[in-house]
Protein backbone atom coordinates (compact mmCIF):
# COMPACT_ATOMS: atom_id res chain seq x y z
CA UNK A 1 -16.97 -12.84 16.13
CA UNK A 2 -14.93 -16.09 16.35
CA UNK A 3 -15.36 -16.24 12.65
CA UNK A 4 -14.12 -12.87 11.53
CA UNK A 5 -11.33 -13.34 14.34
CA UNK A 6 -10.41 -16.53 12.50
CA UNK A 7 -10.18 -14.80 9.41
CA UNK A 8 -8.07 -12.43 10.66
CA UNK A 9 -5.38 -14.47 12.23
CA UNK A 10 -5.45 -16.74 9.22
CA UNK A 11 -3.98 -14.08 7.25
CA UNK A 12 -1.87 -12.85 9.42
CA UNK A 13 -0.41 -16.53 9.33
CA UNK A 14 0.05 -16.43 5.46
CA UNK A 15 1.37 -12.66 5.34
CA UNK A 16 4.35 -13.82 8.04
CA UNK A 17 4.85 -17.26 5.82
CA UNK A 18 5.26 -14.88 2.88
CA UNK A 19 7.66 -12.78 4.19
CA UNK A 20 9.77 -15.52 5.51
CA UNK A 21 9.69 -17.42 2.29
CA UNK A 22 10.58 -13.62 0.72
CA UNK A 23 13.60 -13.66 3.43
CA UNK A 24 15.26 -17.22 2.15
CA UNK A 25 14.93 -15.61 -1.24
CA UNK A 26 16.38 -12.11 -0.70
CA UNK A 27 19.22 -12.60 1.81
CA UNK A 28 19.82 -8.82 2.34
CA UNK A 29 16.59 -8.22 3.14
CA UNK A 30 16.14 -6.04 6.49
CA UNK A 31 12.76 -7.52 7.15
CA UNK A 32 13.41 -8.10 10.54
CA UNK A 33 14.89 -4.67 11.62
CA UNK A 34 12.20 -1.97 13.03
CA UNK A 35 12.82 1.28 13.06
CA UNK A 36 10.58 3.48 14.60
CA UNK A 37 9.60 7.48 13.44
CA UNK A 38 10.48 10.61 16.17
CA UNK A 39 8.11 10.06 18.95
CA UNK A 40 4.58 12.65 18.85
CA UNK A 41 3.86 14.73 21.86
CA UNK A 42 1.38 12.00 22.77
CA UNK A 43 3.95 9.47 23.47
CA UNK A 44 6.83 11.49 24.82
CA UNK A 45 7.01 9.94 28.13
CA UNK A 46 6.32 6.08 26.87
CA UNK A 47 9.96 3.87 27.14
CA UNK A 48 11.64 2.49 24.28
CA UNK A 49 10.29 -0.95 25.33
CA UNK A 50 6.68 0.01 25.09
CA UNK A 51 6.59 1.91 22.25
CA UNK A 52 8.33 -1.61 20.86
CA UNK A 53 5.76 -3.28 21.86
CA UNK A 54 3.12 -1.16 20.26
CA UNK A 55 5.19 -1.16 16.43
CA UNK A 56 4.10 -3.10 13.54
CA UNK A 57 7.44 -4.26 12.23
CA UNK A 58 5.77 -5.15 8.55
CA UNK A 59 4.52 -1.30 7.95
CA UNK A 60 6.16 -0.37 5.28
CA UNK A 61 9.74 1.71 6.03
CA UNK A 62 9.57 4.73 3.83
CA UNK A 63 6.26 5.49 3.21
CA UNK A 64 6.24 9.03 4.69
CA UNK A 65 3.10 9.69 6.02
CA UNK A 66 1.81 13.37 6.48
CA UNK A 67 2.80 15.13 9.77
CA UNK A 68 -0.39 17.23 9.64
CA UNK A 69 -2.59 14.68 9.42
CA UNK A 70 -3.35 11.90 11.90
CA UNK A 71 -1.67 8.97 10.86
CA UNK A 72 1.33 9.78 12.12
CA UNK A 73 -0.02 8.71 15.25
CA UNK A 74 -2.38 5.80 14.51
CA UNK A 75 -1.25 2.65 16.17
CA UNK A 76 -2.23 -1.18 14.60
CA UNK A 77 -5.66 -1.66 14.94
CA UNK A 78 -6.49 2.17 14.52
CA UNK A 79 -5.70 3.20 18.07
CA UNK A 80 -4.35 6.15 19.63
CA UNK A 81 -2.57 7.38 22.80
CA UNK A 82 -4.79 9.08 25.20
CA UNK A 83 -3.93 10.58 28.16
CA UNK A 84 -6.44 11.93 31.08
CA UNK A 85 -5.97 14.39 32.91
CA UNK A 86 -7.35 13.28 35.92
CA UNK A 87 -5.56 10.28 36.96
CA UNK A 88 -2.18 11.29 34.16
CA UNK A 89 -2.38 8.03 32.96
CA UNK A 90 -2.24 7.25 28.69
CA UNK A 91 -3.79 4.69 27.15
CA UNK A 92 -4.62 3.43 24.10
CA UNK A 93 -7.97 4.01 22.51
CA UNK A 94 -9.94 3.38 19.42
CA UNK A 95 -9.12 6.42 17.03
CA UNK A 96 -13.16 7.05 16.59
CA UNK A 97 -13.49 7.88 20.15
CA UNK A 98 -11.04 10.45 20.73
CA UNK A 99 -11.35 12.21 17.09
CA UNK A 100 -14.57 11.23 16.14
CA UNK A 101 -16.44 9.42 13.40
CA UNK A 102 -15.73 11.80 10.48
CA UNK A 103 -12.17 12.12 11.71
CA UNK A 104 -11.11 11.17 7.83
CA UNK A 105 -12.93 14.33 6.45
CA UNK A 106 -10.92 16.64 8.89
CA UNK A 107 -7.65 14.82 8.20
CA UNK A 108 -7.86 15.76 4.41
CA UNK A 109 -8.47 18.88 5.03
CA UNK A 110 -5.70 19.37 7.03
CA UNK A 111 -3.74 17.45 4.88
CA UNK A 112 -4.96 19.53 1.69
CA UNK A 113 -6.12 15.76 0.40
CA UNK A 114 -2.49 13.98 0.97
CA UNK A 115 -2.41 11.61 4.41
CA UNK A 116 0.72 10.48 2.64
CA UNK A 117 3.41 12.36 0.99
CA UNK A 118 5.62 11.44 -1.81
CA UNK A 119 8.98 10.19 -1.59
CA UNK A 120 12.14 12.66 -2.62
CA UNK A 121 14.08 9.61 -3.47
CA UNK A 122 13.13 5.75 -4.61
CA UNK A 123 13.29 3.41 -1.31
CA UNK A 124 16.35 1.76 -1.58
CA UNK A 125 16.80 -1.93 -2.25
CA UNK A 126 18.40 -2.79 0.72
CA UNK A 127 15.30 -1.42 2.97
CA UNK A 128 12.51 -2.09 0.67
CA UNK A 129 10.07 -4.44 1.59
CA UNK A 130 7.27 -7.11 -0.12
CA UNK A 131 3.80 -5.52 -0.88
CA UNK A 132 1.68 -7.02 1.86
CA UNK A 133 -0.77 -10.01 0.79
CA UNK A 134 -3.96 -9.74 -0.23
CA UNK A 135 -6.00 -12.29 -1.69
CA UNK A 136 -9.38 -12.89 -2.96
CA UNK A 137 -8.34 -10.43 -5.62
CA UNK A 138 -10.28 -10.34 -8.97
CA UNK A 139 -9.72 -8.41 -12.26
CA UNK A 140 -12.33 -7.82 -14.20
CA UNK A 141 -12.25 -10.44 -16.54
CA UNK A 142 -12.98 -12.69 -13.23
CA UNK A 143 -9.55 -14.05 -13.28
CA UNK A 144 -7.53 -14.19 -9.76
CA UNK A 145 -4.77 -11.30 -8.92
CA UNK A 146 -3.64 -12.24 -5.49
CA UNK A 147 -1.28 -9.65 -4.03
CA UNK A 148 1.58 -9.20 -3.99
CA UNK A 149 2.10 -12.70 -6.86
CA UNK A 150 0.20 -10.66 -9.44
CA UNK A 151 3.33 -8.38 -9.31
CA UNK A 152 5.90 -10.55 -9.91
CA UNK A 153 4.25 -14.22 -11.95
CA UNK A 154 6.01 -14.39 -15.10
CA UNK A 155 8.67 -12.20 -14.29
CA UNK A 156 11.31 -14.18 -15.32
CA UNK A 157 14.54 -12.60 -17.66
CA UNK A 158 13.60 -14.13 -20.99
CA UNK A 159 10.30 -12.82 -21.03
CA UNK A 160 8.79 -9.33 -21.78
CA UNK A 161 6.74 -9.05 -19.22
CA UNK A 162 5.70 -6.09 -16.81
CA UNK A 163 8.99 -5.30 -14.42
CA UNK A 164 7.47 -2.11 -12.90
CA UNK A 165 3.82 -1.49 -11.57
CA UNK A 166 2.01 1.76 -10.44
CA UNK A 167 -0.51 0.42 -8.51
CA UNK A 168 -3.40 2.88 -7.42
CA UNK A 169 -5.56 2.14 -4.32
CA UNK A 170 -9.71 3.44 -3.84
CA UNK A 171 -11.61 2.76 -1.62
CA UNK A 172 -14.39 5.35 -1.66
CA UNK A 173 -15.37 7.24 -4.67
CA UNK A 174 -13.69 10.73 -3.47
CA UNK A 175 -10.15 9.19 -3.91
CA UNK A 176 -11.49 6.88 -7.33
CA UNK A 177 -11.85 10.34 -8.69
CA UNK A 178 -8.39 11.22 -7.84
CA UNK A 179 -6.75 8.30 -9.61
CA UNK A 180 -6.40 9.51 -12.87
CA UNK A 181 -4.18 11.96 -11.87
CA UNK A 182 -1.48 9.73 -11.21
CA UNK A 183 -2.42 7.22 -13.86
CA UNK A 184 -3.47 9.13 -17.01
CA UNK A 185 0.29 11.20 -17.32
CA UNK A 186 2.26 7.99 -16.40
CA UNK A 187 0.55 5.75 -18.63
CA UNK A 188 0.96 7.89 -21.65
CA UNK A 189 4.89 8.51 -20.84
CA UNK A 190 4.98 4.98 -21.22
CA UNK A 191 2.56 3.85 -23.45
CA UNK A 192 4.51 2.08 -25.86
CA UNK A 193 6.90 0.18 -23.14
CA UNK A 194 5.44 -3.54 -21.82
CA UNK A 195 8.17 -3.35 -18.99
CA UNK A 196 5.36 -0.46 -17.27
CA UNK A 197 2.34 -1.92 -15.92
CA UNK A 198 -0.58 0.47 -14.49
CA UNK A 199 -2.89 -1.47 -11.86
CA UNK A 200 -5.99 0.02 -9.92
CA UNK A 201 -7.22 -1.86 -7.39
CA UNK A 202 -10.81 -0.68 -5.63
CA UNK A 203 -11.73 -2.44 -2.55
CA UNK A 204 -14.95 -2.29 -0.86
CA UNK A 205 -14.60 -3.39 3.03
CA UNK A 206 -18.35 -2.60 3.57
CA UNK A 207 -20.78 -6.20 4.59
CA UNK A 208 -23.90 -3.98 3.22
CA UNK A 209 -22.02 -4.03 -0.27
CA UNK A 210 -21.02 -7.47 -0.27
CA UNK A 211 -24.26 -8.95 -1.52
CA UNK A 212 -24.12 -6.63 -4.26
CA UNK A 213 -20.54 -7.50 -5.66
CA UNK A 214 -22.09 -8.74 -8.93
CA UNK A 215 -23.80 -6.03 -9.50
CA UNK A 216 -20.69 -3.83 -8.48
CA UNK A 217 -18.44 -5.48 -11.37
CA UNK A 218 -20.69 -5.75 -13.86
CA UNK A 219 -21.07 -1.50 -13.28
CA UNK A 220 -17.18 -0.89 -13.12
CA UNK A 221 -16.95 -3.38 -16.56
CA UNK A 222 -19.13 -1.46 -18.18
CA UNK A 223 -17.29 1.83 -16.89
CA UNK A 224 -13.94 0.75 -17.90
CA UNK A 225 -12.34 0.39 -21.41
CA UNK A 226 -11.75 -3.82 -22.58
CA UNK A 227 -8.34 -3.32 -23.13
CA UNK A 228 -7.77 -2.07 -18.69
CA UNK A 229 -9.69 -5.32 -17.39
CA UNK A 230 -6.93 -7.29 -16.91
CA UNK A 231 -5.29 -4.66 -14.73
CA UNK A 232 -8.24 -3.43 -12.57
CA UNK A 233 -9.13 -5.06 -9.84
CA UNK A 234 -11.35 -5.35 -7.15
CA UNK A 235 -11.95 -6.58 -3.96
CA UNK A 236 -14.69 -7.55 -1.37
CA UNK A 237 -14.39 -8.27 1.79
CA UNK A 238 -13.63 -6.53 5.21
CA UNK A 239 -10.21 -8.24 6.57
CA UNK A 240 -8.54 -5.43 5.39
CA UNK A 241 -7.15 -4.20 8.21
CA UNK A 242 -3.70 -5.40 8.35
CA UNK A 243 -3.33 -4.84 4.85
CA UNK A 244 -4.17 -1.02 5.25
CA UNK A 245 -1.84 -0.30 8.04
CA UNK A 246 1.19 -2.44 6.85
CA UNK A 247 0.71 0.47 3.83
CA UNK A 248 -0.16 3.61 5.78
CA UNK A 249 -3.47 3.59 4.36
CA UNK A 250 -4.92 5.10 7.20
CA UNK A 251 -7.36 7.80 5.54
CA UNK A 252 -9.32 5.38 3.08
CA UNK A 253 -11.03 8.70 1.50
CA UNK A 254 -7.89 9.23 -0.50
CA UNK A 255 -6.64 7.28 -2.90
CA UNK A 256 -3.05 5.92 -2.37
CA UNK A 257 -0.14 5.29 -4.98
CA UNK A 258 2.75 2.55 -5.21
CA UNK A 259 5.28 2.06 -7.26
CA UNK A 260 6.34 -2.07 -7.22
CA UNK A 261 9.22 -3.46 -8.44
CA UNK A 262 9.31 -7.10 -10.36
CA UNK A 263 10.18 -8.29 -7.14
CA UNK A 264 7.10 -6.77 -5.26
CA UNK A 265 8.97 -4.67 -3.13
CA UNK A 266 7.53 -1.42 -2.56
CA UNK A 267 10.06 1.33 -3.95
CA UNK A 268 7.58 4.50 -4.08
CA UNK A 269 4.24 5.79 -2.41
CA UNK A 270 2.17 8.78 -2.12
CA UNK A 271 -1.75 10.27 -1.79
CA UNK A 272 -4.61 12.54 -3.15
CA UNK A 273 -4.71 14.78 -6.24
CA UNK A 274 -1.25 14.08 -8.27
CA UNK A 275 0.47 17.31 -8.85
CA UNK A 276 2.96 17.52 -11.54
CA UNK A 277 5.78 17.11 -9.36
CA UNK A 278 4.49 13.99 -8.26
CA UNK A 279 3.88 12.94 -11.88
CA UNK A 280 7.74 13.45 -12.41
CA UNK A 281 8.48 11.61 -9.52
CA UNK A 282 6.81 8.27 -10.34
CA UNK A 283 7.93 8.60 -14.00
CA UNK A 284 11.47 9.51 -12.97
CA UNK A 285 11.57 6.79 -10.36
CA UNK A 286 10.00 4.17 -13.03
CA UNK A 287 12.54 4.57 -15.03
CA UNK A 288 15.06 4.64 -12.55
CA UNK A 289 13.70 0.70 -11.74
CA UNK A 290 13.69 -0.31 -15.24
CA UNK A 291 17.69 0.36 -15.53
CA UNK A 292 18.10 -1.78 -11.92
CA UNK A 293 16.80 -4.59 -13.57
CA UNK A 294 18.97 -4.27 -16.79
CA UNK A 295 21.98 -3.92 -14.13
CA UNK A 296 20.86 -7.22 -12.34
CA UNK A 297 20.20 -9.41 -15.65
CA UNK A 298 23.93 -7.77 -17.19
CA UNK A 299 25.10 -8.99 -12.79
CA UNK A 300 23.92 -12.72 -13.11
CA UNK A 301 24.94 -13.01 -16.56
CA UNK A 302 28.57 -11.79 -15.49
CA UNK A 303 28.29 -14.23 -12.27
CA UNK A 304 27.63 -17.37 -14.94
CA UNK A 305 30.15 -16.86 -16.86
């Protein structure tokens, strides 16, 4: 337990480093503001101080998680508020034991498969913030993709590399399934344009797995065409935690979907079966990105001369 605890506050340390590194770089970021969602039922009678106290001011502002589903009210560390009705008093408890073990099955049902919903508009620049880190990252060609640096190494103005990513997220093989509904339309809108980048990234948290990670790649390799290995990647390992809530990836039976700009900020998410208004979102939004990026280089150019 002192290991894994280790672990865990080790990269909490080097996720806070990042962002204040991100901070010196990005002076409008709003990084440090926290803004909090209109209180549940639950937590109606908890002050502004306490519910303060209880916010993760690195979740991600404008990912907008599914009112009829659960998340909504999942605290850090996958508690809820729970009040008895004996004594009145609310607490907070581990999510399992007040919804159950198979609470994830329920919550895509009554979610019809999306925990998260797509965004309407792109997250604007001024409250976007980094992709949360995540490393011990592989693609398949065995070749290191820490997160968020895979996003944005390289990304300099006089090269043609990626400047947008659509980054799909599995974790079980119900929402790996689902990922080709995002990724299949979008890729082929943009097939001929090296400024698009598609990533999936599958991550298995599970320690009865682990000794079988080998195995597990060589499997997904031989599943997966040559010329997508250097943009699928996987992961093994169960500090996960942080990473999931900072991205409202409560539900890990559905897949999840980013959009990521070339400075890893997080412009675009949603969940689940892609319909084809969420297809025109991302592609919409994508392109949107590209033409910020030509108005930045034409901004810097204008600010040298």
């Amino acid at each position: 337990m002192n290991q894994i605890h280790f672990l865990r506050s080790n990269t909490l340390l080097r996720q806070r480093l990042w962002y204040r590194q991100i901070q010196v770089c990005l002076p409008n970021s709003q990084d440090s503001k926290i803004r909090f969602s209109s209180s549940s039922n639950n937590d109606k009678d908890f002050t502004k101080l306490q519910r303060f106290e209880d916010a993760n001011p690195e979740r991600i502002r404008g990912i907008q998680v599914n009112p009829d589903g659960l998340g909504s009210q999942i605290l850090p560390g996958n508690l809820v508020y729970k009040k008895y009705k004996l004594s009145g008093n609310t607490r907070k408890v581990p999510l399992e034991l007040v919804h159950g073990y198979f609470w994830m099955m329920w919550d895509l049902r009554n979610t019809n498969n999306k925990p998260t919903l797509s965004n309407e508009t792109l997250i604007p620049e001024e409250d976007s913030q980094i992709f949360p880190v995540l490393t011990g990252v592989k693609n398949l060609n065995g070749q290191k993709a820490d997160l968020p640096f895979y996003f944005v190494e390289n990304n300099s103005e006089d090269t043609k590399q990626p400047k947008v990513t659509l980054v799909a997220i599995s974790f079980r093989d119900f929402g790996f399934k689902l990922i080709p509904t995002w990724t299949d339309p979008f890729t082929k809108s943009f097939q001929n344009d090296a400024r698009i980048r598609v990533a999936k990234l599958s991550i298995t948290e599970r320690w009865s797995l682990y000794p079988l990670r080998g195995l597990l790649s060589r499997i997904m390799k031989n599943n997966t065409p040559p010329e997508e290995y250097d943009n699928t990647l996987l992961y093994f390992g169960t500090d996960v935690d942080d990473f999931r809530d900072i991205l409202r990836m409560h539900n890990i039976m559905a897949n999840h979907v980013f959009l990521v700009d070339d400075l890893g900020r997080v412009r675009f998410a949603g969940s689940g079966p892609a319909t084809e208004e969420d297809v025109r979102k991302a592609i919409d939004f994508a392109k949107v990105l590209l033409s910020e990026g030509k108005k930045t280089k034409k901004s810097k150019k204008r600010t040298k001369s």
